[in-house]
Every structure is written in structure tokens, then in C-alpha cells.
C-alpha atoms as a PDB file:
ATOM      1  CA  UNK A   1      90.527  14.655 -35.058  1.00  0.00           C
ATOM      2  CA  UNK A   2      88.028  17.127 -34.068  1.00  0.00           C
ATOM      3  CA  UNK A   3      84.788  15.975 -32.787  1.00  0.00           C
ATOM      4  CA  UNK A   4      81.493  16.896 -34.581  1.00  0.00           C
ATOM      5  CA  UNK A   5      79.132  19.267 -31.867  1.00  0.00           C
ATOM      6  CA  UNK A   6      75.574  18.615 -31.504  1.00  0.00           C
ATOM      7  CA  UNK A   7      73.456  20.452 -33.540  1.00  0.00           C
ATOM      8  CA  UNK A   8      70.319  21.527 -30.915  1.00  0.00           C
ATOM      9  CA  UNK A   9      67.472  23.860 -32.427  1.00  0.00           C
ATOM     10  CA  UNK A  10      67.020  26.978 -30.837  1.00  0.00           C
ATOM     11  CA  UNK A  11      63.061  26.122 -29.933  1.00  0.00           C
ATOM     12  CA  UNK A  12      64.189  22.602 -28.000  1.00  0.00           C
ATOM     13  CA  UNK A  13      64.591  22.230 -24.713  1.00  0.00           C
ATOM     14  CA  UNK A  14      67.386  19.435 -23.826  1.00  0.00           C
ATOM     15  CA  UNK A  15      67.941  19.664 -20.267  1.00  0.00           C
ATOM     16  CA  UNK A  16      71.075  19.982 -18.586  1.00  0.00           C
ATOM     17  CA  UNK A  17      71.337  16.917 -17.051  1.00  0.00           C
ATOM     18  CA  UNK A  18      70.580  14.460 -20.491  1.00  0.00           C
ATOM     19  CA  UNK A  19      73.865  13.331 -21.928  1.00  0.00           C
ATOM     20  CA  UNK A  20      74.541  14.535 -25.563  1.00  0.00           C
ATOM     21  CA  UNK A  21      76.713  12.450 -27.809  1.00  0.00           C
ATOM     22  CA  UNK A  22      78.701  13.916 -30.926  1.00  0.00           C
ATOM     23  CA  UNK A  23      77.356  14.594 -33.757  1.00  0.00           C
ATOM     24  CA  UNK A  24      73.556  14.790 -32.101  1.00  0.00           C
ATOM     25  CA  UNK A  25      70.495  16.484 -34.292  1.00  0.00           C
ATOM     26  CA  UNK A  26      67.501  17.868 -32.071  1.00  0.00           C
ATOM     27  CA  UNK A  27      65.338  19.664 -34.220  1.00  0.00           C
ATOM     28  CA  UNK A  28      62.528  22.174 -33.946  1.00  0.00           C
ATOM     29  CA  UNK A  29      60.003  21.362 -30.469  1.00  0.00           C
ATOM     30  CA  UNK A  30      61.736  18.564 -29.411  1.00  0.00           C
ATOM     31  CA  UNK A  31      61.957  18.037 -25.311  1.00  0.00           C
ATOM     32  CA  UNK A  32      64.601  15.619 -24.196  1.00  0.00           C
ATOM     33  CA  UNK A  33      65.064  15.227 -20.359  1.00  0.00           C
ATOM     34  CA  UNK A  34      67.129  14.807 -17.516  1.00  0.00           C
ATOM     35  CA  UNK A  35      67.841  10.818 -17.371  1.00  0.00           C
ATOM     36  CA  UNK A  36      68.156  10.650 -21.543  1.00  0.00           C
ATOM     37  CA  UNK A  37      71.320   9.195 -23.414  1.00  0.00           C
ATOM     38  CA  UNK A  38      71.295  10.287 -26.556  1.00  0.00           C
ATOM     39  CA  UNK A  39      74.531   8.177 -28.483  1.00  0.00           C
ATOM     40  CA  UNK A  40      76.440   9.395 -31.020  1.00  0.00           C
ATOM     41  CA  UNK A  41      74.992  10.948 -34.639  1.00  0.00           C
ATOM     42  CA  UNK A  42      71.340  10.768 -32.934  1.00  0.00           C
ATOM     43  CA  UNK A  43      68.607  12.612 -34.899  1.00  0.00           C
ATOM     44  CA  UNK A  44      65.748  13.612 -33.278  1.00  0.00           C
ATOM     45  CA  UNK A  45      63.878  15.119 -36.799  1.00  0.00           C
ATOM     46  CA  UNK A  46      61.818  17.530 -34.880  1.00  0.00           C
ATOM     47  CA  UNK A  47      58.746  17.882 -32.353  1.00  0.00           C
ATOM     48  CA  UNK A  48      59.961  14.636 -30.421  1.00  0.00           C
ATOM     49  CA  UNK A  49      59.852  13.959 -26.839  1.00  0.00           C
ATOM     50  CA  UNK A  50      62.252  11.695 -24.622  1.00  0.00           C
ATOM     51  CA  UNK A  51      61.503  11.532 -21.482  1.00  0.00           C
ATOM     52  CA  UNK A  52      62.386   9.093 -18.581  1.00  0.00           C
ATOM     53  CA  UNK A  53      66.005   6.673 -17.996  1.00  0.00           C
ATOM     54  CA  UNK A  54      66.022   6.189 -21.552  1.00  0.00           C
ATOM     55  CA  UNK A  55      69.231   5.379 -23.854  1.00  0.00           C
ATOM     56  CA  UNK A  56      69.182   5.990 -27.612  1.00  0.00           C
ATOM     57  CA  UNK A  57      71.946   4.061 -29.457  1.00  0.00           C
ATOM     58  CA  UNK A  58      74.365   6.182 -32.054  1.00  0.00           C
ATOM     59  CA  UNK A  59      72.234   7.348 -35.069  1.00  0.00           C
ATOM     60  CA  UNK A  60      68.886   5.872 -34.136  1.00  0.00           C
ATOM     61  CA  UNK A  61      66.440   8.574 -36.463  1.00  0.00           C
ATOM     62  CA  UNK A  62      63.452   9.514 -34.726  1.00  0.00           C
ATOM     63  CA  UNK A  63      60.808  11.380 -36.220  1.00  0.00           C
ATOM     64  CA  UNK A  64      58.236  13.899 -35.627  1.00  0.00           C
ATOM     65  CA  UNK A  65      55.201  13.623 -32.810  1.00  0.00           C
ATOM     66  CA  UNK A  66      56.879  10.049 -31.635  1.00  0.00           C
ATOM     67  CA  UNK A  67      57.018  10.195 -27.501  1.00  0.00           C
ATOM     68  CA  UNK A  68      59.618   7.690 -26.637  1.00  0.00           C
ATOM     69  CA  UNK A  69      60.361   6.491 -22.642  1.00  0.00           C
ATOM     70  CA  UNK A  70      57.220   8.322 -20.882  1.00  0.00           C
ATOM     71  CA  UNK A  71      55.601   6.041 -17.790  1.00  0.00           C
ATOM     72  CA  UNK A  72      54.210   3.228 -18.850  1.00  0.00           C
ATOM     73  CA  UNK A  73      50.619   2.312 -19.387  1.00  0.00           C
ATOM     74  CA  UNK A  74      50.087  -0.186 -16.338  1.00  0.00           C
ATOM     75  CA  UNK A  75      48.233   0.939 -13.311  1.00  0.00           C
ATOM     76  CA  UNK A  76      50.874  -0.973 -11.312  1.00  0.00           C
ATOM     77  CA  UNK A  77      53.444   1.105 -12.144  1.00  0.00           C
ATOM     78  CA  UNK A  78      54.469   3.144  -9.179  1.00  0.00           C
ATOM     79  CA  UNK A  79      56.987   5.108 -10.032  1.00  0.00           C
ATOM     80  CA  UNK A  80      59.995   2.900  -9.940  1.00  0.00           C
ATOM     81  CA  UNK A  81      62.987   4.069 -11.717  1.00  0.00           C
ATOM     82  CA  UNK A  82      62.697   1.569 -14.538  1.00  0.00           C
ATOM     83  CA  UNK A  83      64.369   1.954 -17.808  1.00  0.00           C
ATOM     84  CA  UNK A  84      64.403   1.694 -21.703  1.00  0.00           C
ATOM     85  CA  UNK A  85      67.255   0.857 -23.669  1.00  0.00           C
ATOM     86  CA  UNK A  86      67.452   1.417 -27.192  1.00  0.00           C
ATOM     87  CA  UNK A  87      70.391   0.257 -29.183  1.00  0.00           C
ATOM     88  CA  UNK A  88      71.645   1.500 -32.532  1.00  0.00           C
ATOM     89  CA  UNK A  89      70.617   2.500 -36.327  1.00  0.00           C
ATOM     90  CA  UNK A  90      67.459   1.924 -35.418  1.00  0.00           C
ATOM     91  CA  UNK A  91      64.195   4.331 -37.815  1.00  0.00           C
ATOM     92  CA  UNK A  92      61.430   5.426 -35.513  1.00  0.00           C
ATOM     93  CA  UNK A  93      58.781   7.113 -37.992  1.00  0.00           C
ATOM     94  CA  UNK A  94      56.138   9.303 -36.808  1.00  0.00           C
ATOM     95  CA  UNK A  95      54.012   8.960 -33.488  1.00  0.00           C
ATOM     96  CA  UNK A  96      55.698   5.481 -32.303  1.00  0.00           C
ATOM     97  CA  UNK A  97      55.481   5.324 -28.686  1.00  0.00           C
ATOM     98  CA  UNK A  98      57.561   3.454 -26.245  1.00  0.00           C
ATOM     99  CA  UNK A  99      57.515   2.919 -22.834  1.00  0.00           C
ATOM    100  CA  UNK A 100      59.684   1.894 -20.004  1.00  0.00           C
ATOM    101  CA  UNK A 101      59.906  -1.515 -17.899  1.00  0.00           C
ATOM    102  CA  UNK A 102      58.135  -1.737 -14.623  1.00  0.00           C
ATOM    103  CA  UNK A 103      58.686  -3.263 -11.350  1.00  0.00           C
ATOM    104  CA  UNK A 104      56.688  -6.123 -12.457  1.00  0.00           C
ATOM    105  CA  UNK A 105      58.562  -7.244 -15.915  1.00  0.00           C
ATOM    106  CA  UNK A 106      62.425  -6.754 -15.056  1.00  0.00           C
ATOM    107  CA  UNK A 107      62.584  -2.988 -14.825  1.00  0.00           C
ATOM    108  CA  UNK A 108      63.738  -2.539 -18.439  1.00  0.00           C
ATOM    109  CA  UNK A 109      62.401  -2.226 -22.059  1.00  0.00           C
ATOM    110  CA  UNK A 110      64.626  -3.426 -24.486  1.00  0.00           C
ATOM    111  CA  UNK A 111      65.211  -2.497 -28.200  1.00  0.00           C
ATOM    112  CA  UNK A 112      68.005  -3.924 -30.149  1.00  0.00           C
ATOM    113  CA  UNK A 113      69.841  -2.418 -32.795  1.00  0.00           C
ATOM    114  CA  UNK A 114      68.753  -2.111 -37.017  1.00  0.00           C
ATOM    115  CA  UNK A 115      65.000  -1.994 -36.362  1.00  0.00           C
ATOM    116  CA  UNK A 116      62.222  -0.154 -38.150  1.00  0.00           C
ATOM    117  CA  UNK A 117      59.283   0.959 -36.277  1.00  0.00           C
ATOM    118  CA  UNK A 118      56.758   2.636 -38.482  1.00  0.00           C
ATOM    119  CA  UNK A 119      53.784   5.352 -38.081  1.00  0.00           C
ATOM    120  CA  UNK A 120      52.371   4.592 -35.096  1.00  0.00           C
ATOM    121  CA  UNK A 121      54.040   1.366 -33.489  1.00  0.00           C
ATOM    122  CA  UNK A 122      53.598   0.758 -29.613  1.00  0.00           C
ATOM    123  CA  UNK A 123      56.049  -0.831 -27.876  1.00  0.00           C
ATOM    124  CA  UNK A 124      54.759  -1.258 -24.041  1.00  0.00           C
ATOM    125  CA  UNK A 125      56.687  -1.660 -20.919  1.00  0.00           C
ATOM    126  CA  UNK A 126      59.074  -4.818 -20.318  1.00  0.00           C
ATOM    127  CA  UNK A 127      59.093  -5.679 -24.059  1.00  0.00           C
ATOM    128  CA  UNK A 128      62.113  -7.377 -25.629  1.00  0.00           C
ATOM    129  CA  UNK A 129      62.818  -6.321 -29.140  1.00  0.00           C
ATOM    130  CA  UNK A 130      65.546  -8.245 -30.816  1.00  0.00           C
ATOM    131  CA  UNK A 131      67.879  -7.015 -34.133  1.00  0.00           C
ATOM    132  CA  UNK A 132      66.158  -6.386 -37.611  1.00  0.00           C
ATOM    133  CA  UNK A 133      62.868  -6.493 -36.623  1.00  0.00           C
ATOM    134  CA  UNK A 134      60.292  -4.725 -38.862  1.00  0.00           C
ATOM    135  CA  UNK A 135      57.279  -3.161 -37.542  1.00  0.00           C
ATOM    136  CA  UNK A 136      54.433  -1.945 -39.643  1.00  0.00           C
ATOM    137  CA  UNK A 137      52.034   0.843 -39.399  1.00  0.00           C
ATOM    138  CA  UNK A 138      50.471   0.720 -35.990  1.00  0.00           C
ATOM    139  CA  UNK A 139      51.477  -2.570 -34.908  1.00  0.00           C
ATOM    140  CA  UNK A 140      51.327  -2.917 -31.294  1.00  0.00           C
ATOM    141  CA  UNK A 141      52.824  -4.967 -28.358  1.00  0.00           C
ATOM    142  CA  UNK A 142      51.442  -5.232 -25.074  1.00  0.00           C
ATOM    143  CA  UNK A 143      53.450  -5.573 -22.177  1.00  0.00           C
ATOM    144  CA  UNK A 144      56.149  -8.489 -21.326  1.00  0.00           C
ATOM    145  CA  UNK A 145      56.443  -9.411 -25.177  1.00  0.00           C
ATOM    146  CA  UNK A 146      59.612 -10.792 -27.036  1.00  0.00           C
ATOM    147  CA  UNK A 147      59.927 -10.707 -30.843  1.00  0.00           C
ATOM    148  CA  UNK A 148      63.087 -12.059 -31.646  1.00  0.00           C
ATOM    149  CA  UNK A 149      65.716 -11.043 -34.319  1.00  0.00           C
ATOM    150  CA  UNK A 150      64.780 -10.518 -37.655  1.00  0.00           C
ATOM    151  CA  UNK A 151      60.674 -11.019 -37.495  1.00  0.00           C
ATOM    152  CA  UNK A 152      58.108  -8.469 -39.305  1.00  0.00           C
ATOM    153  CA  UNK A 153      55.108  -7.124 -38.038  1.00  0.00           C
ATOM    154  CA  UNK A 154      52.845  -6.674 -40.738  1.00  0.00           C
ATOM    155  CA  UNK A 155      50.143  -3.405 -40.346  1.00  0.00           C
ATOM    156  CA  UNK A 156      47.088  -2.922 -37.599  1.00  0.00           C
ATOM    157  CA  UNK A 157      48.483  -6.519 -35.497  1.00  0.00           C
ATOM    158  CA  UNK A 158      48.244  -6.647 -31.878  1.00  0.00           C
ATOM    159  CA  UNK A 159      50.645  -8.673 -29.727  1.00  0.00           C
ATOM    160  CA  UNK A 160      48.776 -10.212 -26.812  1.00  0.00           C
ATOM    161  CA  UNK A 161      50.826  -9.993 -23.493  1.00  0.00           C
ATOM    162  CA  UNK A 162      53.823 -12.329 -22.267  1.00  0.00           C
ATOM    163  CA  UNK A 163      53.597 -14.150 -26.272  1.00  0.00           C
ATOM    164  CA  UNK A 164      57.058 -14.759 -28.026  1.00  0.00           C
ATOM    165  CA  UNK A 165      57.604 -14.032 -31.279  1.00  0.00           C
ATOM    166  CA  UNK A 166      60.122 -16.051 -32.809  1.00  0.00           C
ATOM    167  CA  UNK A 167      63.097 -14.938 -35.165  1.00  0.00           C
ATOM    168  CA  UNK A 168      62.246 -14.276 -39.360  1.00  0.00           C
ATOM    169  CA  UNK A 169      58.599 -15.037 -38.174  1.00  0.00           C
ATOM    170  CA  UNK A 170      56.721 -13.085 -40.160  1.00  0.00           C
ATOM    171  CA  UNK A 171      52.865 -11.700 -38.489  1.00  0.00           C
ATOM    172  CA  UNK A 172      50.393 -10.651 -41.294  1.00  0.00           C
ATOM    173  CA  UNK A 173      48.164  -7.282 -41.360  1.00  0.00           C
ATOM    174  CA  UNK A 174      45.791  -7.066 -38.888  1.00  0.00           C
ATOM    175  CA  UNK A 175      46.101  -9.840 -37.117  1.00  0.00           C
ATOM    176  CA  UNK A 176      45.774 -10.523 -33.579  1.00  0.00           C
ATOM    177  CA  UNK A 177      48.274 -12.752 -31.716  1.00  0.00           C
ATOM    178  CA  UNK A 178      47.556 -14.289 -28.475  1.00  0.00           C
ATOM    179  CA  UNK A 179      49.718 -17.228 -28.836  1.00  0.00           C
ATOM    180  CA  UNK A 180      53.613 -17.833 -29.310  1.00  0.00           C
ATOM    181  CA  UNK A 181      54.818 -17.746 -32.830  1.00  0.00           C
ATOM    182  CA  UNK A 182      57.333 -20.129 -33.857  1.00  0.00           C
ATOM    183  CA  UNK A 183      60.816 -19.111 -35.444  1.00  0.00           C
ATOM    184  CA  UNK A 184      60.477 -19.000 -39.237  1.00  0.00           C
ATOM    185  CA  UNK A 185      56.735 -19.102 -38.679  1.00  0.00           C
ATOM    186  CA  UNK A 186      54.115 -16.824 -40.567  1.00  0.00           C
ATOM    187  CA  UNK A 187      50.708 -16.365 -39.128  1.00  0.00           C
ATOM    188  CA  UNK A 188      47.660 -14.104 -39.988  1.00  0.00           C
ATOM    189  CA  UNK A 189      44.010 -14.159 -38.332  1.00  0.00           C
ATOM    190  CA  UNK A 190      41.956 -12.869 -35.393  1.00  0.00           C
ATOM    191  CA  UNK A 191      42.717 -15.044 -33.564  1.00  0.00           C
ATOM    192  CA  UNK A 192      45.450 -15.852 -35.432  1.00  0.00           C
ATOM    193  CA  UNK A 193      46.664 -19.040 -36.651  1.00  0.00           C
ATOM    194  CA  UNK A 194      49.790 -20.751 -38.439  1.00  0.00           C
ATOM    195  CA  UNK A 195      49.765 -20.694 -41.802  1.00  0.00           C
ATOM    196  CA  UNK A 196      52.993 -21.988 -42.626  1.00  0.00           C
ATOM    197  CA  UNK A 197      56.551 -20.914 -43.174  1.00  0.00           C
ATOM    198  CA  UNK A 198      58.200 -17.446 -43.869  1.00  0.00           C
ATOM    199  CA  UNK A 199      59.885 -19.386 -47.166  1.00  0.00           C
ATOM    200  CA  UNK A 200      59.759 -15.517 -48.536  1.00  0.00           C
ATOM    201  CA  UNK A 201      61.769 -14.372 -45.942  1.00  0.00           C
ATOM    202  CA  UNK A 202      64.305 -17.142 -45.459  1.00  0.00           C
ATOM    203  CA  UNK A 203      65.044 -16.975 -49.436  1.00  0.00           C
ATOM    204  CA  UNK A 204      65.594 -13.249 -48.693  1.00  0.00           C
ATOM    205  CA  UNK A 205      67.367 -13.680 -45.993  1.00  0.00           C
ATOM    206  CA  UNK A 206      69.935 -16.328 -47.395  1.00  0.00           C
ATOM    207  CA  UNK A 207      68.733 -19.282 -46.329  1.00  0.00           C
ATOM    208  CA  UNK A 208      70.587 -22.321 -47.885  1.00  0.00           C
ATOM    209  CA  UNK A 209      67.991 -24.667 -49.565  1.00  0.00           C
ATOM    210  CA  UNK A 210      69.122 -27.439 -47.845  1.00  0.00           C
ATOM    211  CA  UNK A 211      67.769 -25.634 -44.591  1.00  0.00           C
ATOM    212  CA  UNK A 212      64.227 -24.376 -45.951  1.00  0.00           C
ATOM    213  CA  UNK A 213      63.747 -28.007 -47.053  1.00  0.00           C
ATOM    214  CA  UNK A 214      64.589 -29.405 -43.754  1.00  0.00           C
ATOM    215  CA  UNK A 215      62.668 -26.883 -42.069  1.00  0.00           C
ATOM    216  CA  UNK A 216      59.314 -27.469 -44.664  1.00  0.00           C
ATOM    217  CA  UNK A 217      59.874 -31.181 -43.597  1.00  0.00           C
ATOM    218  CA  UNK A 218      59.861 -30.843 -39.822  1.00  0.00           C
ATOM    219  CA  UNK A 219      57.118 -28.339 -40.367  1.00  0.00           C
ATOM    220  CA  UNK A 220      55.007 -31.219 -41.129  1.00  0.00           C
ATOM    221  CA  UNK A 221      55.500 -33.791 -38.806  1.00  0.00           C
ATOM    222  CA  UNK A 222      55.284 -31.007 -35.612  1.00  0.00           C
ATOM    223  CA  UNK A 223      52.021 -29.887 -36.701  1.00  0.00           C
ATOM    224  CA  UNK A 224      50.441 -33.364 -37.752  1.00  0.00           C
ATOM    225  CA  UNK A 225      47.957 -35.171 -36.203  1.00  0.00           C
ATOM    226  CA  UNK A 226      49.498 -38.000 -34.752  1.00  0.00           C
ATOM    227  CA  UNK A 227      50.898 -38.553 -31.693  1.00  0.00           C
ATOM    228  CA  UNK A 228      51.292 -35.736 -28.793  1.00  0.00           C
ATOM    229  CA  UNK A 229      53.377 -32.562 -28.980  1.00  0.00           C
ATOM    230  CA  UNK A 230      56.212 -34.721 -27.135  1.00  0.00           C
ATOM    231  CA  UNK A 231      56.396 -37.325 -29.245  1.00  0.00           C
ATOM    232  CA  UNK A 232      56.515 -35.085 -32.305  1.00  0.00           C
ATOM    233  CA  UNK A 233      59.399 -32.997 -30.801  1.00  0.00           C
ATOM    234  CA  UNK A 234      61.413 -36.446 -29.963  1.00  0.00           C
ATOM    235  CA  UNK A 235      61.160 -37.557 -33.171  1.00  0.00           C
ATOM    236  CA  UNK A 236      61.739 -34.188 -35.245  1.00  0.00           C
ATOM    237  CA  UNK A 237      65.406 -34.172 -32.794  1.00  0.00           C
ATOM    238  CA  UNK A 238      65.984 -37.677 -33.699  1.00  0.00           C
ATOM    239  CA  UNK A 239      65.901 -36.958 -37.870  1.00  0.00           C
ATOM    240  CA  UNK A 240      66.772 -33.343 -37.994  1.00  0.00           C
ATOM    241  CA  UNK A 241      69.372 -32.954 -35.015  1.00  0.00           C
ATOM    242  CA  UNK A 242      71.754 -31.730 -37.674  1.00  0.00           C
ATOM    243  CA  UNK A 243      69.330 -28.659 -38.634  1.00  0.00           C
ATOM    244  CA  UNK A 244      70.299 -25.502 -36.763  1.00  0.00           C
ATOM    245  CA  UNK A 245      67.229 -23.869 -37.403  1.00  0.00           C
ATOM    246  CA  UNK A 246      65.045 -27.223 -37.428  1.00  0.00           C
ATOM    247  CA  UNK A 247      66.376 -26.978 -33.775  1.00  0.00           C
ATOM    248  CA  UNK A 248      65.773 -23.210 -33.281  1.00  0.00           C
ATOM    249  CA  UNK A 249      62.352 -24.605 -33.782  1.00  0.00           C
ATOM    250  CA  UNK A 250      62.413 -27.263 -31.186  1.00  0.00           C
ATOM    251  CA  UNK A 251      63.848 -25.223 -28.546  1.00  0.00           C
ATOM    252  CA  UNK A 252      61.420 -22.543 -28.974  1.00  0.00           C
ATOM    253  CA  UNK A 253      58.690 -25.350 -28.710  1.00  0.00           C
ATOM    254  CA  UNK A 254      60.043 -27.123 -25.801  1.00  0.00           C
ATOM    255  CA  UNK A 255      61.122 -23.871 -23.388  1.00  0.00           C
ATOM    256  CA  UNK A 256      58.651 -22.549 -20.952  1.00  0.00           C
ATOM    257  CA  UNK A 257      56.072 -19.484 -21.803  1.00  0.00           C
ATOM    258  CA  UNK A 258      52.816 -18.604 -20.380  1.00  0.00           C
ATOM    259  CA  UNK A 259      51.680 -19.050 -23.815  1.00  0.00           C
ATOM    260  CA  UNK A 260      50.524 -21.992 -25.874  1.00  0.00           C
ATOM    261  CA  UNK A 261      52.475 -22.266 -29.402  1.00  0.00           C
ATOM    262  CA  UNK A 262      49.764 -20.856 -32.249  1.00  0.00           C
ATOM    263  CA  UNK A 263      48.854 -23.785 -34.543  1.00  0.00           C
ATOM    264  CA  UNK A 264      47.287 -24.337 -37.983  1.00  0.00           C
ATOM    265  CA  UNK A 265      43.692 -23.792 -38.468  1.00  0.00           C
ATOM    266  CA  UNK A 266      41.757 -27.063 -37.944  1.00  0.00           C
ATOM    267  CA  UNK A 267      44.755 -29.163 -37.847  1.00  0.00           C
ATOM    268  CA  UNK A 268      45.704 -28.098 -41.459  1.00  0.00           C
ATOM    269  CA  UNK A 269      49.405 -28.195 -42.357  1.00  0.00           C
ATOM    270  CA  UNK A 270      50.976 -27.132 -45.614  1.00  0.00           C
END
């Protein structure tokens, strides 16, 4: 079976040293350097750069003006030879930027596979960026951040530093996140606050009703007004220890961060 050549444009420059997978598209003005992977079925649409130790999973689209794995936007960074790792079938639509990990954050950047990253998305250095997450027009993540599988960015947010963002949360337009966001969570606000479930996206998703109820009723008692955090999460284990993603909930809760979890406004719970 013969294998399908790269297609390279005759204005790009692809250095020597990148590593060109089958099937590869580089189209008009695009610059791809020495360190870059580019996997298999690739398509760089045209005037992209990628620069730096920087993997693109097989047929990741990338589209025009985006500048993926220049030096990241940290004065700290010295010049270590830090990395981002993209994985596959991932859209990158025009002018995202991402950057690499530093020194200070692991040395990597990681993006996972099925992701789409609209006009003008920032992903900074040492960011974690799980599977099926959905990015909206110039969302933004500062450095250290983790959004977990399956959450969506809605337009204009910003992602404070070190804050987790947990799996089908969904983050409305324009809001700006400084605190963790719970799986299954949606939030919206400057600051923002908790507004609730994602029931939207766990119907979509496949949810089993069972689950969203269990989840709507552990909602309640977390965020209520009695009792401490502590107490809340001992008693939500006791009566839903059966819930996988009552749990998901818990665990996210209960494990360390730098961050405190976001809450409802004023104590208000759905």
C-alpha cells in the first residue's frame, strides 16, 4: 500500500530538521521549524507558523495567521527546552495561539485529542487541555490551567492562573474565572459565580436520568448553607457513593488546588 506524500506549498518553508508525517498539507506562507512533529494527514490551511518542540497529532486542521508553540509569555522563561504536545483531530481556527511549558509548570503544554479552539483562543504555557473541549472566540487561559474532558468555553472568558476546570463544565461568554469550576458545573460572571448545572450538556452528552437527578440532588446539599464544606462532602459520599459522577464531584472538591471552588452568588442554589 503506497503511502500518501506530503503536499508542501512552494512559498513554505518547513525546515529540514521538522518531521513530516504522510499525508501532511502545508499551505501557502506557512513556517514550520526544526523541533516540529507534524503526525499524519496534518493540515496546516495556509500562513501558519510552528515553531518550537512542538507535536501535532494526525489530522489536527490549523488555520490561517494561528502561531502555535512560540516562547511563552512569562518573563521567567529562560530558554529551557520545554515542550507542547498536541494530540489528534483537533480544529484550530484562525489566530489561536499556543505556547509551550516552562521550567516553572512541568516543562510541557498539553492538548488532548477532538478539541475545537476557535478565532482567537490562547492557550498559555503549562496548560492541560483534556479531550472534547470547546473553546469559543477568544477565550483565554493563563498559565498552569486544567480544563478537563469535555468542558466549553463560551466567547471573550478568561481563565485565571493555576484554576481547574472540571469535565462537561460549561463557562459562559465573557466571563472571568478565578476560581475552580466543578465537573458538570456551569458558571458565568466577572467574577464569576455558579449558577448551576450543565443539565444541557449532560442530556447532550447521554447522561442517564438517573445520574442528572442524582447529580441535581447533591448539587443542593454541597452548596447549602448548613454545616461546613466537610460535613457536606461526608454526607453527599454517605447517600450518593453509588453516583460516579456525584463522586467525580466530590473528588474534584476534596483534592488539593491553589484555588478555592467558585460558588453560587449569595449562597443561592438552584
Amino acid at each position: 500500500m503506497a503511502v500518501e506524500q506530503a503536499r508542501i506549498h512552494p512559498s513554505a518553508i518547513v525546515d529540514p530538521k521538522a518531521t513530516v508525517g504522510a499525508g501532511v498539507e502545508v499551505g501557502p506562507f506557512c513556517v514550520v521549524g526544526p523541533g516540529v512533529v507534524l503526525g499524519e494527514g496534518v493540515r496546516l490551511v495556509s500562513h501558519v507558523v510552528v515553531a518550537g518542540r512542538t507535536s501535532i497529532g494526525p489530522r489536527t486542521a490549523i488555520f490561517p495567521f494561528a502561531s502555535i508553540g512560540h516562547i511563552p509569555q512569562d518573563l521567567k522563561y529562560k530558554g529551557e527546552p520545554s515542550r507542547l504536545e498536541i494530540g489528534a483531530d483537533n480544529v484550530m481556527r484562525e489566530h489561536v495561539t499556543m505556547n509551550p511549558g516552562t521550567a516553572g509548570g512541568g516543562m510541557v503544554t498539553k492538548v488532548g485529542d477532538r478539541c475545537l479552539f476557535m478565532v482567537g483562543v490562547h492557550v498559555a504555557h503549562d496548560c492541560v487541555v483534556g479531550n472534547g473541549v470547546i473553546m469559543a472566540n477568544n477565550a483565554t487561559l493563563a498559565g498552569h490551567v486544567v480544563v478537563q474532558d469535555f468542558a466549553v468555553l463560551g466567547g471573550l472568558t478568561a481563565i485565571h492562573q493555576f484554576v481547574r476546570i472540571g469535565h462537561h463544565a460549561m463557562i459562559g461568554g465573557m466571563s472571568g474565572v478565578e476560581k475552580d469550576v466543578i465537573p458538570y458545573g456551569t458558571v458565568m460572571g466577572d467574577r464569576a459565580h455558579l449558577s448551576g448545572l450543565n443539565l444541557v450538556g449532560l442530556k447532550r452528552r447521554g447522561f442517564e436520568r438517573s445520574d442528572i437527578h442524582d447529580l441535581r440532588a447533591a448539587y443542593r446539599l454541597l452548596f447549602a448553607h448548613e454545616g461546613t464544606m466537610e460535613e457536606r462532602l461526608a454526607d453527599v459520599r454517605r447517600m450518593f457513593g453509588h453516583s460516579r459522577p456525584v463522586m467525580d464531584v466530590v473528588d474534584f472538591i476534596a483534592s488539593d488546588s491553589s484555588r478555592a471552588i467558585c460558588q453560587p452568588r449569595d449562597g443561592a442554589v438552584e
